[in-house]
Protein backbone atom coordinates (compact mmCIF):
# COMPACT_ATOMS: atom_id res chain seq x y z
CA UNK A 1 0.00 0.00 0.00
CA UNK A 2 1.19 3.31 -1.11
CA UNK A 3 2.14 5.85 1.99
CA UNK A 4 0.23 8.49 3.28
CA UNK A 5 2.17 12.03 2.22
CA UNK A 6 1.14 14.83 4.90
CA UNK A 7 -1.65 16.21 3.36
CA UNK A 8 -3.30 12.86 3.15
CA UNK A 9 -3.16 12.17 6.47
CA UNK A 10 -4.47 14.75 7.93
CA UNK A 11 -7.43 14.15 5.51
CA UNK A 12 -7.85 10.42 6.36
CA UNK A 13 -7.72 11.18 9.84
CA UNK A 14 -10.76 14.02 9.41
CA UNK A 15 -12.66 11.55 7.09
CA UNK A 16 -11.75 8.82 10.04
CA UNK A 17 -12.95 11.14 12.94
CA UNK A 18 -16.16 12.58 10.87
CA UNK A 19 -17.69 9.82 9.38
CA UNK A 20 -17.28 7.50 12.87
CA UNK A 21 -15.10 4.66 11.09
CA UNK A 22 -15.43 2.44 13.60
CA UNK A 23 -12.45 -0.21 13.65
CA UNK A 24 -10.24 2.02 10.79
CA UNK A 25 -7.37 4.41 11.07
CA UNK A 26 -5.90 7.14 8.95
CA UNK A 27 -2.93 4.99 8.93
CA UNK A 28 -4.98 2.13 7.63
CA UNK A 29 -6.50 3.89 4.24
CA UNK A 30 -4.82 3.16 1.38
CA UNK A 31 -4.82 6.78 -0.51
CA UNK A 32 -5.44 5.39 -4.02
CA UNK A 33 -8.72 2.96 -3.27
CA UNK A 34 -12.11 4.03 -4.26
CA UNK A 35 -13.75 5.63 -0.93
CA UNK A 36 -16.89 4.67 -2.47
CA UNK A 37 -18.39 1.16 -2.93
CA UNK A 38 -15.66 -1.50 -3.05
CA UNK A 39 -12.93 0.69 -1.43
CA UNK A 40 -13.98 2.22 2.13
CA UNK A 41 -17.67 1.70 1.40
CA UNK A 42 -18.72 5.24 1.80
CA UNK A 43 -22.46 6.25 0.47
CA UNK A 44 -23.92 9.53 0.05
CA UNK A 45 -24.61 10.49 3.48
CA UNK A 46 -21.15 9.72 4.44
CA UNK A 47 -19.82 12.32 1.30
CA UNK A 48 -22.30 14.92 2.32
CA UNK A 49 -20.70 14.67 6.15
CA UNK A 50 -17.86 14.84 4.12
CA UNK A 51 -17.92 17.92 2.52
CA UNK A 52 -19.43 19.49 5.54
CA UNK A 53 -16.21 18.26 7.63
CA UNK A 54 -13.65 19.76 4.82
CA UNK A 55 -15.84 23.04 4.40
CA UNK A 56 -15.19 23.99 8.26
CA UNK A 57 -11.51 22.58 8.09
CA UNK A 58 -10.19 23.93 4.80
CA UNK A 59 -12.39 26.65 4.28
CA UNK A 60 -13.55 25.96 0.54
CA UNK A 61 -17.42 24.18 -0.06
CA UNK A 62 -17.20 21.16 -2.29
CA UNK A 63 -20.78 21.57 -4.56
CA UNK A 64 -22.73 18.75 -4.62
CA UNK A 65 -23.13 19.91 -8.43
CA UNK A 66 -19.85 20.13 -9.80
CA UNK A 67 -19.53 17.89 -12.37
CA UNK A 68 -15.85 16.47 -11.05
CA UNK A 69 -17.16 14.94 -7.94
CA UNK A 70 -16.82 11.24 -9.23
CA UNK A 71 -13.18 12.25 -9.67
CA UNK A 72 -12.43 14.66 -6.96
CA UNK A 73 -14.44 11.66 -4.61
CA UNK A 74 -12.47 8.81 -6.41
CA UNK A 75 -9.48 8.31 -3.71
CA UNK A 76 -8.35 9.87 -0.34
CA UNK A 77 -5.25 10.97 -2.99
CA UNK A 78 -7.73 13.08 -5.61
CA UNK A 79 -10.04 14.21 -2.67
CA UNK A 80 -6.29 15.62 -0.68
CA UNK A 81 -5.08 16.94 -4.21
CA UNK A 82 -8.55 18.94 -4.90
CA UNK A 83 -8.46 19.75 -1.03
CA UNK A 84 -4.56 21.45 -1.18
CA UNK A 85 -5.53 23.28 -4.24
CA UNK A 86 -8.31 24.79 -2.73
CA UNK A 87 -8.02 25.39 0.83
CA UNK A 88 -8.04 28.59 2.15
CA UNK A 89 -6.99 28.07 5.82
């Protein structure tokens, strides 16, 4: 399994603390699974919490119309690579 860089940490271990993975740690995600369906088995709820989480974090609102969520959603790695080009705190 790839390793966490910095960045990706941090954002496993909001997505770890938000969503209430019970029996998972930051440590424990591999950053290029899907975090939907076969990967960490997120659903739609769990992205919404999501985006909430990030939004008070980073300081940036991820649209639940933007037409790059599949791919900004895809892995921890796209989600921490849209997050660091967008944050604002």
């Amino acid at each position: 399994m790839p390793e966490l860089s910095p960045p990706e940490r941090e954002l496993a271990e909001l997505l770890v603390e938000s969503l209430n993975l019970d029996g998972v740690s930051a440590a424990e995600i591999d950053p290029e699974a899907p975090l939907f369906g076969a990967g960490l088995g997120l659903d739609s709820i769990d992205a919404l919490e999501l985006a909430l989480a990030i939004s008070k974090k980073y300081g940036f609102q991820l649209r639940s119309d933007n037409d790059d969520n599949r791919r900004i959603f895809g892995s921890l790695r796209a989600l921490s690579a849209h997050v660091e080009q967008h944050r604002t705190v």
